[in-house]
PDB file of N, CA and C in Angstrom:
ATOM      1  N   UNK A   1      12.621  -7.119  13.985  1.00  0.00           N
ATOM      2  CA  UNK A   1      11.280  -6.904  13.487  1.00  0.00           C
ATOM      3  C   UNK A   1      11.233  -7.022  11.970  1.00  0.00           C
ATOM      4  N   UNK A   2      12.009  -6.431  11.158  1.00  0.00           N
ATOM      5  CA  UNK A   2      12.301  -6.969   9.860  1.00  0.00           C
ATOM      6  C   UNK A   2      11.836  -8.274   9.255  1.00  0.00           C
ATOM      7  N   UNK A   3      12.748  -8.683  10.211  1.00  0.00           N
ATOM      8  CA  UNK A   3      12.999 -10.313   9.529  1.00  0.00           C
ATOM      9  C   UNK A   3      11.451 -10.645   9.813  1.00  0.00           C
ATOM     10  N   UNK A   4      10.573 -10.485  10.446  1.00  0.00           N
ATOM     11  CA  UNK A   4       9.724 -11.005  11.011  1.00  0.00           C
ATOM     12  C   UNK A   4       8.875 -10.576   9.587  1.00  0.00           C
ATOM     13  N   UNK A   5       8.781  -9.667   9.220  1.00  0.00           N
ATOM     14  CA  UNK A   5       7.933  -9.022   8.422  1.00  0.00           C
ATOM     15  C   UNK A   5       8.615  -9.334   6.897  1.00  0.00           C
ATOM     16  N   UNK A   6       9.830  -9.501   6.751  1.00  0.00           N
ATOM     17  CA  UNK A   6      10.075 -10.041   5.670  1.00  0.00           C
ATOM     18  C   UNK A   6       9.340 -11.758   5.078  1.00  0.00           C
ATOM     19  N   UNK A   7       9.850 -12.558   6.516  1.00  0.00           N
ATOM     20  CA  UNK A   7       9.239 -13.376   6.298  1.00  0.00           C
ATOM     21  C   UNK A   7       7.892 -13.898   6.073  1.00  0.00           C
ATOM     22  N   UNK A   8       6.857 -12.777   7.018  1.00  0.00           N
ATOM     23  CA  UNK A   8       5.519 -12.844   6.758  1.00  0.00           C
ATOM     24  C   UNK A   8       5.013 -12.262   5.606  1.00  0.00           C
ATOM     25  N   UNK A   9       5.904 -11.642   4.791  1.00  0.00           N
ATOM     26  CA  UNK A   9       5.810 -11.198   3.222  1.00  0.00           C
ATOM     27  C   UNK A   9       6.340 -11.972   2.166  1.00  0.00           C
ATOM     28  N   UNK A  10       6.885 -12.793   2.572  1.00  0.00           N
ATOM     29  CA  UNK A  10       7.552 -14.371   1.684  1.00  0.00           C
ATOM     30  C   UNK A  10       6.251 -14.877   1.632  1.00  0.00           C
ATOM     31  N   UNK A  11       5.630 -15.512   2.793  1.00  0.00           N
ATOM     32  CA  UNK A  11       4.395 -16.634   3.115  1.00  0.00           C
ATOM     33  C   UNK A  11       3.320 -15.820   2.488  1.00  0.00           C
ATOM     34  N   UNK A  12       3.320 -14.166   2.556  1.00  0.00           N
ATOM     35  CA  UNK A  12       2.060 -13.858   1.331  1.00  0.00           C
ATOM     36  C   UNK A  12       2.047 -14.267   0.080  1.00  0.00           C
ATOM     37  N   UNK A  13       3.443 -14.321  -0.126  1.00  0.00           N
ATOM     38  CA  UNK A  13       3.793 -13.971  -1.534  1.00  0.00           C
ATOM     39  C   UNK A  13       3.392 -15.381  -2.485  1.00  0.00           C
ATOM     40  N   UNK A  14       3.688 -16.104  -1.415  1.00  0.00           N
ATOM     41  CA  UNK A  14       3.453 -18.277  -1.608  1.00  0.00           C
ATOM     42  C   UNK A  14       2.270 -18.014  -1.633  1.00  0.00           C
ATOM     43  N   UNK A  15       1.534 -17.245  -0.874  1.00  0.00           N
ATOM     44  CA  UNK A  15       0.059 -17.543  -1.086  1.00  0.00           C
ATOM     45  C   UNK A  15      -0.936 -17.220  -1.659  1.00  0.00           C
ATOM     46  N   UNK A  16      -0.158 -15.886  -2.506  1.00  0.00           N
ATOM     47  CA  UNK A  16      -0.784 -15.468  -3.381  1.00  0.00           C
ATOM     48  C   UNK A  16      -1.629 -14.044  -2.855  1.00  0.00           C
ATOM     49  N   UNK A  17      -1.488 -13.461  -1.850  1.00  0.00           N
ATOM     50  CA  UNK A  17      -2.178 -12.789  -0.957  1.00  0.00           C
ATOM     51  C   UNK A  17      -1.096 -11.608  -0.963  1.00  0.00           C
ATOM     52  N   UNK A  18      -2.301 -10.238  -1.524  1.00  0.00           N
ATOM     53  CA  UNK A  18      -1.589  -8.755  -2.505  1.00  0.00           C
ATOM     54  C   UNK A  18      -1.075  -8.466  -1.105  1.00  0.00           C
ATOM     55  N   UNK A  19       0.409  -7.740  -1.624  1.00  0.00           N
ATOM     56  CA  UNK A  19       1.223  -7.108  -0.375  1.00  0.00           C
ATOM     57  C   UNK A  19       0.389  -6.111   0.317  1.00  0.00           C
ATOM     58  N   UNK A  20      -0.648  -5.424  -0.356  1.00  0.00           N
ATOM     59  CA  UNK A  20      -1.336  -4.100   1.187  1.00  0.00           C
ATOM     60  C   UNK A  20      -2.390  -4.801   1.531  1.00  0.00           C
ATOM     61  N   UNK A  21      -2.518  -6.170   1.201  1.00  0.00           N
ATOM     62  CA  UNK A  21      -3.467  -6.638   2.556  1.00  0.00           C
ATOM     63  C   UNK A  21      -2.804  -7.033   3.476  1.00  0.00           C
ATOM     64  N   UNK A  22      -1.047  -7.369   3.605  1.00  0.00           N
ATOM     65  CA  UNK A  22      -0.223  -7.734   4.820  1.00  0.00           C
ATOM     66  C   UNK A  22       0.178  -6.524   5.108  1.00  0.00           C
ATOM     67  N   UNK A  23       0.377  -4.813   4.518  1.00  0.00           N
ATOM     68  CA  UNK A  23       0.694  -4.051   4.670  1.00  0.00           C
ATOM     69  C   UNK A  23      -0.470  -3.711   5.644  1.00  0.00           C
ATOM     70  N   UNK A  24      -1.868  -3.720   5.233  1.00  0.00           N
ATOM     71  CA  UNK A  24      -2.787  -3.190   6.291  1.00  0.00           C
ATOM     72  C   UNK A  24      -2.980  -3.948   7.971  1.00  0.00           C
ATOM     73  N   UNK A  25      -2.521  -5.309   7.774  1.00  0.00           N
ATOM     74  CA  UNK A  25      -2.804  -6.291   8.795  1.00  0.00           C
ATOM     75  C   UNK A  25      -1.255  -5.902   9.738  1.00  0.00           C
ATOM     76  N   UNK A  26      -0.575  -5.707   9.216  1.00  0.00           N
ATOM     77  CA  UNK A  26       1.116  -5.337   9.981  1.00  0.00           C
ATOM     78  C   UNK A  26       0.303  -3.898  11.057  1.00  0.00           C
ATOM     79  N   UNK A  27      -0.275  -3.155   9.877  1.00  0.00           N
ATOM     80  CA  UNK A  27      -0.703  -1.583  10.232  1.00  0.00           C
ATOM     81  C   UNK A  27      -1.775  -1.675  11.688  1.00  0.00           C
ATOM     82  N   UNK A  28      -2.863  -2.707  11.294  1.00  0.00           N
ATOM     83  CA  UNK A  28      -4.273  -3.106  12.433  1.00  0.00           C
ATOM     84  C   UNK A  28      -3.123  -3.666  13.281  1.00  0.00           C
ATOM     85  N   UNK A  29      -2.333  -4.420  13.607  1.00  0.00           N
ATOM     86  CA  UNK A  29      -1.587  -5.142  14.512  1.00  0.00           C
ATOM     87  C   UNK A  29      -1.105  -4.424  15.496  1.00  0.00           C
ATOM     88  N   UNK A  30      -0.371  -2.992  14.889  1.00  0.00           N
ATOM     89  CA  UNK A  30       0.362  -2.348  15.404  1.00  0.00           C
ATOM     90  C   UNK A  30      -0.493  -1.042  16.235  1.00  0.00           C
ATOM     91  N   UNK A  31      -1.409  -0.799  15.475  1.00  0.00           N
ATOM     92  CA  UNK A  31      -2.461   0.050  16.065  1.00  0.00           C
ATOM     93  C   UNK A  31      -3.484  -0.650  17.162  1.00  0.00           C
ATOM     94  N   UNK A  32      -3.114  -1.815  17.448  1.00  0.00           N
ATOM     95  CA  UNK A  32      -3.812  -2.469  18.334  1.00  0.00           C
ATOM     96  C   UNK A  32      -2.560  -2.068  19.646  1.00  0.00           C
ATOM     97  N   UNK A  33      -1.572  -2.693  19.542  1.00  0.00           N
ATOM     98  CA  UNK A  33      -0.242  -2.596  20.106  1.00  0.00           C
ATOM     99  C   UNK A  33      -0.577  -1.266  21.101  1.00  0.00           C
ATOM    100  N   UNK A  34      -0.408  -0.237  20.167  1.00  0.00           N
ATOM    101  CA  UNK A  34       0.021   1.282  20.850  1.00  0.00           C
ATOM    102  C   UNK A  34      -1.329   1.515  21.419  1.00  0.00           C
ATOM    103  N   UNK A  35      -2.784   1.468  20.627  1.00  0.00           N
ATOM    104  CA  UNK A  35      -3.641   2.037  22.104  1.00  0.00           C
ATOM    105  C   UNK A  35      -3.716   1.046  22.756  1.00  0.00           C
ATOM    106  N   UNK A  36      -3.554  -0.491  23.299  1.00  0.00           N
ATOM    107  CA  UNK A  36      -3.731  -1.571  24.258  1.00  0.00           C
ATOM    108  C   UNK A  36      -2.530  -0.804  25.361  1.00  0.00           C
ATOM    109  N   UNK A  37      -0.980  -0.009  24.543  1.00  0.00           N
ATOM    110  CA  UNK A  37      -0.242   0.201  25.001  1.00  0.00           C
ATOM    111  C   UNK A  37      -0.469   1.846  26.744  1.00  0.00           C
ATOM    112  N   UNK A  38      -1.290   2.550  25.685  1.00  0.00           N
ATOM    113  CA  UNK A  38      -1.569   3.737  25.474  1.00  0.00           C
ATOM    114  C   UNK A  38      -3.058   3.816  26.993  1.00  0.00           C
ATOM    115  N   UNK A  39      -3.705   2.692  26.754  1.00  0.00           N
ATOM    116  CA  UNK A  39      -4.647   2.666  27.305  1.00  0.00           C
ATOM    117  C   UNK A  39      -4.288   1.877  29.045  1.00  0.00           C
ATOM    118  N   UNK A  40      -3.594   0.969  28.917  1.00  0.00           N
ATOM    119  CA  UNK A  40      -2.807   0.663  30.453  1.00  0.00           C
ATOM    120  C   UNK A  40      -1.736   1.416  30.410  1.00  0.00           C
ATOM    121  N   UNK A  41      -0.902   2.371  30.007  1.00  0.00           N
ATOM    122  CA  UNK A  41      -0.467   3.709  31.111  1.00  0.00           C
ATOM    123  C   UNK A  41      -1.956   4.533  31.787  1.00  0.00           C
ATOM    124  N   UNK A  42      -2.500   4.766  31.005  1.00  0.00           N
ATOM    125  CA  UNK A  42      -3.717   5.625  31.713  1.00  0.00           C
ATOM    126  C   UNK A  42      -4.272   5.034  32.726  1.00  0.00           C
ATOM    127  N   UNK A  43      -4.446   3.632  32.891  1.00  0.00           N
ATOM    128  CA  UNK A  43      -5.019   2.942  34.145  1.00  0.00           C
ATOM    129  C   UNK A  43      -4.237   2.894  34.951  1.00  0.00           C
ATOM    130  N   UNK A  44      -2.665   2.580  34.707  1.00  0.00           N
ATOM    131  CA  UNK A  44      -1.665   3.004  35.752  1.00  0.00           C
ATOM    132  C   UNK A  44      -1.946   4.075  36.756  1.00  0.00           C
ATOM    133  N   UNK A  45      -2.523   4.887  35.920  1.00  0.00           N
ATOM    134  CA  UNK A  45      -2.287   6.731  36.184  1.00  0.00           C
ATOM    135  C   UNK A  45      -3.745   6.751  36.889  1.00  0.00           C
ATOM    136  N   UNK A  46      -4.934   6.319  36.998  1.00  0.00           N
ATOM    137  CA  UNK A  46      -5.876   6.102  37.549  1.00  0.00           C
ATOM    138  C   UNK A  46      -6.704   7.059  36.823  1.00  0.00           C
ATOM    139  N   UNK A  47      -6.595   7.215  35.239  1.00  0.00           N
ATOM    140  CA  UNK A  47      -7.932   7.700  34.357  1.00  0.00           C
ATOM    141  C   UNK A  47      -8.055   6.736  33.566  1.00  0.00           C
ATOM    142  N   UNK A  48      -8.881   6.071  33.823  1.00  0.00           N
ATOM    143  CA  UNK A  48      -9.723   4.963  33.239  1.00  0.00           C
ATOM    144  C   UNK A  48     -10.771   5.241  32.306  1.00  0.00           C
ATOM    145  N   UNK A  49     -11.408   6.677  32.548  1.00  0.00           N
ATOM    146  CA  UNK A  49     -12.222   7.147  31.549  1.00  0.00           C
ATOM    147  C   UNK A  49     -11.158   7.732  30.086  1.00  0.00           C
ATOM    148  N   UNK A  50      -9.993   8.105  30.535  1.00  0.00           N
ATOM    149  CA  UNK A  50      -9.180   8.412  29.093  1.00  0.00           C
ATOM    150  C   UNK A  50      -8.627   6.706  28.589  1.00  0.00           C
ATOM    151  N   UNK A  51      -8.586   5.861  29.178  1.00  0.00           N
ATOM    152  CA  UNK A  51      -8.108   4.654  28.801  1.00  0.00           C
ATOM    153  C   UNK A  51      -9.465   3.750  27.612  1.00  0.00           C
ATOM    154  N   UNK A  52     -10.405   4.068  28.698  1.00  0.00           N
ATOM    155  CA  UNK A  52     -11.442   3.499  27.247  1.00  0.00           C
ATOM    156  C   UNK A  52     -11.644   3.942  26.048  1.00  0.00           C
ATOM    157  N   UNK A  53     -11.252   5.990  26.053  1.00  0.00           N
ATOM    158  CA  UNK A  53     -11.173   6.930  25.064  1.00  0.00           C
ATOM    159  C   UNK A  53     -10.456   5.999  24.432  1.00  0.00           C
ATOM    160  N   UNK A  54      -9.138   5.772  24.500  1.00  0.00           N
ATOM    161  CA  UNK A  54      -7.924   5.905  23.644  1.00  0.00           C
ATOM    162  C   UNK A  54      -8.175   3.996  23.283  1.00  0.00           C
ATOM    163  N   UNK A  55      -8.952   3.216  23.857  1.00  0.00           N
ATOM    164  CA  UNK A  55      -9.462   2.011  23.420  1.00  0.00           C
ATOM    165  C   UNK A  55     -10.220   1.857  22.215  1.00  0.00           C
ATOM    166  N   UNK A  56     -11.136   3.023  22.118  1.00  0.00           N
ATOM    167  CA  UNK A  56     -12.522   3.175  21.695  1.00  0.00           C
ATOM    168  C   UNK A  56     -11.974   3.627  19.860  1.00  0.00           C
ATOM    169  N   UNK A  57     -10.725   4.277  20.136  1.00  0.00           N
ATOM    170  CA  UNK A  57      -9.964   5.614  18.926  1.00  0.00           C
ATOM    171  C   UNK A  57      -9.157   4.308  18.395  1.00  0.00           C
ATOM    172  N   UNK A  58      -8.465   3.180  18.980  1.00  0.00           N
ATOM    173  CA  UNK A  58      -7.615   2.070  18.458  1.00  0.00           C
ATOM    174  C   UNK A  58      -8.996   1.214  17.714  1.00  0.00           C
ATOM    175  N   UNK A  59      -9.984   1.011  18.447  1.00  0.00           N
ATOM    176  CA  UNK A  59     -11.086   0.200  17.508  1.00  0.00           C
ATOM    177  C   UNK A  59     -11.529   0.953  16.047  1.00  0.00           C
ATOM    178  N   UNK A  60     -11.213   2.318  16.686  1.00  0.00           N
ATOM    179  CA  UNK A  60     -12.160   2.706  15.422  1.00  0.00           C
ATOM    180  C   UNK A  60     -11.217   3.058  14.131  1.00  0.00           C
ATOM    181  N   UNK A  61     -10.103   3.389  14.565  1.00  0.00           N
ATOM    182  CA  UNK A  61      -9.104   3.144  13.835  1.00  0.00           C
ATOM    183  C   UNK A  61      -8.931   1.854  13.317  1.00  0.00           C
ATOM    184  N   UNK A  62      -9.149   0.529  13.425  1.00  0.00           N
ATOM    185  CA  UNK A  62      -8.633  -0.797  13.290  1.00  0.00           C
ATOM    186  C   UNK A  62      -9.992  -1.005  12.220  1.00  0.00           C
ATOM    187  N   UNK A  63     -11.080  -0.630  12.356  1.00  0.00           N
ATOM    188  CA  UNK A  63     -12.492  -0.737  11.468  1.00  0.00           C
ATOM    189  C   UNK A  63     -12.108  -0.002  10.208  1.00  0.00           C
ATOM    190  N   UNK A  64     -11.795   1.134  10.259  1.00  0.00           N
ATOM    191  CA  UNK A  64     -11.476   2.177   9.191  1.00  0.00           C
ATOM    192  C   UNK A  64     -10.474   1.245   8.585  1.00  0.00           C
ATOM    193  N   UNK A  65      -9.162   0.688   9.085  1.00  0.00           N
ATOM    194  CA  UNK A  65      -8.359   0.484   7.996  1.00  0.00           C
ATOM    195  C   UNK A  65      -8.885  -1.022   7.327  1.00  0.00           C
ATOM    196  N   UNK A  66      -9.471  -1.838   8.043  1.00  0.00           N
ATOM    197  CA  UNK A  66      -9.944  -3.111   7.683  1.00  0.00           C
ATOM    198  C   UNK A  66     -11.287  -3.004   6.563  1.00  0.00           C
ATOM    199  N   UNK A  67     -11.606  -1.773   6.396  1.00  0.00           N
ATOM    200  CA  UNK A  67     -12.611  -2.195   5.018  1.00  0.00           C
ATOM    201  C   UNK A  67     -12.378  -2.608   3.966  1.00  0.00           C
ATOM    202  N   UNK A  68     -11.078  -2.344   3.213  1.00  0.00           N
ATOM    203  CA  UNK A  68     -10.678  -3.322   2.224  1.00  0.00           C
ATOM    204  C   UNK A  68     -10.318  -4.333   2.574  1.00  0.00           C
ATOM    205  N   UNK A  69      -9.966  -5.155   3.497  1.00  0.00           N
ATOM    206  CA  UNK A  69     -10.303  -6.524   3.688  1.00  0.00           C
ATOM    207  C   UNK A  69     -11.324  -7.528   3.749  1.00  0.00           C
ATOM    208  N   UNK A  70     -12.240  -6.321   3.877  1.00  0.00           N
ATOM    209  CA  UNK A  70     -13.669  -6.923   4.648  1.00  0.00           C
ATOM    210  C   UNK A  70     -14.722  -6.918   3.127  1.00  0.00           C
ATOM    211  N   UNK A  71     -14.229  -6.310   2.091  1.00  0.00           N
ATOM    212  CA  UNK A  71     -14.525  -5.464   1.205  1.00  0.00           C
ATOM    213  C   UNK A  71     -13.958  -6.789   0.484  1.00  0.00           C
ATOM    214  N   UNK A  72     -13.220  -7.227   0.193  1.00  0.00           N
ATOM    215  CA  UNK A  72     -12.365  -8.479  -0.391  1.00  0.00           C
ATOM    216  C   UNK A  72     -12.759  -9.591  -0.081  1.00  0.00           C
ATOM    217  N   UNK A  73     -13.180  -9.781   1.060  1.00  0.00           N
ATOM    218  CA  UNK A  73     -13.685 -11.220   1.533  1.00  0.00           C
ATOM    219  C   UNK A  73     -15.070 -11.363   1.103  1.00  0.00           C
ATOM    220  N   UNK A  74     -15.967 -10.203   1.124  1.00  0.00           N
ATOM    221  CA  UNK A  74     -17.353 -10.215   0.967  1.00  0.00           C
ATOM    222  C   UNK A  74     -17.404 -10.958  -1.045  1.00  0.00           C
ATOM    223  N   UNK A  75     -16.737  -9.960  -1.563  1.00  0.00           N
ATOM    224  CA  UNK A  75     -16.667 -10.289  -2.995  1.00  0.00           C
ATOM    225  C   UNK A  75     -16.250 -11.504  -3.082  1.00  0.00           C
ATOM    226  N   UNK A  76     -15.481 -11.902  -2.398  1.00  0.00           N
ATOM    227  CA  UNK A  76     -15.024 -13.531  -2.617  1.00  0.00           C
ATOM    228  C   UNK A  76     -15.962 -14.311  -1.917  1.00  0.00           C
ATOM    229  N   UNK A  77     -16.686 -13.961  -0.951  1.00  0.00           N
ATOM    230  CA  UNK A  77     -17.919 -14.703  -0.605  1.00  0.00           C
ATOM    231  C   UNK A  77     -19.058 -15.057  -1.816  1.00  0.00           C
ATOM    232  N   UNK A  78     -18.812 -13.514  -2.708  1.00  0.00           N
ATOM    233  CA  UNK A  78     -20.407 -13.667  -3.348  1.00  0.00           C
ATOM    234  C   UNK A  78     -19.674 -13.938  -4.636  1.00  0.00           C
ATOM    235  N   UNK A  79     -18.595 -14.435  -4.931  1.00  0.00           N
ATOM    236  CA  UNK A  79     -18.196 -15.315  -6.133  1.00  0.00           C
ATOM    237  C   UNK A  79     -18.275 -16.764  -5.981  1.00  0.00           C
ATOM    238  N   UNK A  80     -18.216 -17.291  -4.697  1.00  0.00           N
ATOM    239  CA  UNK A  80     -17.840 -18.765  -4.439  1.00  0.00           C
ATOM    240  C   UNK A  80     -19.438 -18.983  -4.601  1.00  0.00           C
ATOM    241  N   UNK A  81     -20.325 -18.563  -4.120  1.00  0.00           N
ATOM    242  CA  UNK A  81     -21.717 -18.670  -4.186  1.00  0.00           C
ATOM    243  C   UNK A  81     -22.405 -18.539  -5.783  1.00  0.00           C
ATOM    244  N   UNK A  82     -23.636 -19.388  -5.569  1.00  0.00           N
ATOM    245  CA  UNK A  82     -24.144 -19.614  -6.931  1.00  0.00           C
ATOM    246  C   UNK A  82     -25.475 -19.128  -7.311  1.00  0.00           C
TER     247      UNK A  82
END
């Protein structure tokens, strides 16, 4: 997993793209991971109403950490514009 993340921190680095926006995107990736993870044991288990919970807590978690991205792109939207 390292290497994986080393390397996808090389290709920021070429691209000019600040390390905690790959730090936050590693972070949304992984928080997708564990409740997608989190949410089929519970369907296993036949609570489907705690599986959308713990769906619903990975989205809203994944929104929260993505505002400085979203926050970055907008400003670079309304710079490219005239």
């Amino acid at each position: 997993f390292s290497a994986v993340v080393d390397v996808l921190g090389s290709l920021a680095e070429r691209a000019g793209i600040k390390p905690v926006y790959m730090t936050t995107i590693l972070k949304i990736t992984g928080i997708a991971y564990i409740a997608e993870f989190g949410a089929e044991i519970c369907r296993d288990a036949g609570e489907s109403s705690i599986a959308s919970k713990i769906e619903l807590a990975g989205k809203i978690a994944i929104v929260i950490l993505a505002v400085p991205i979203i926050t970055s792109l907008l400003d670079l939207v309304i710079k490219i514009m005239p």
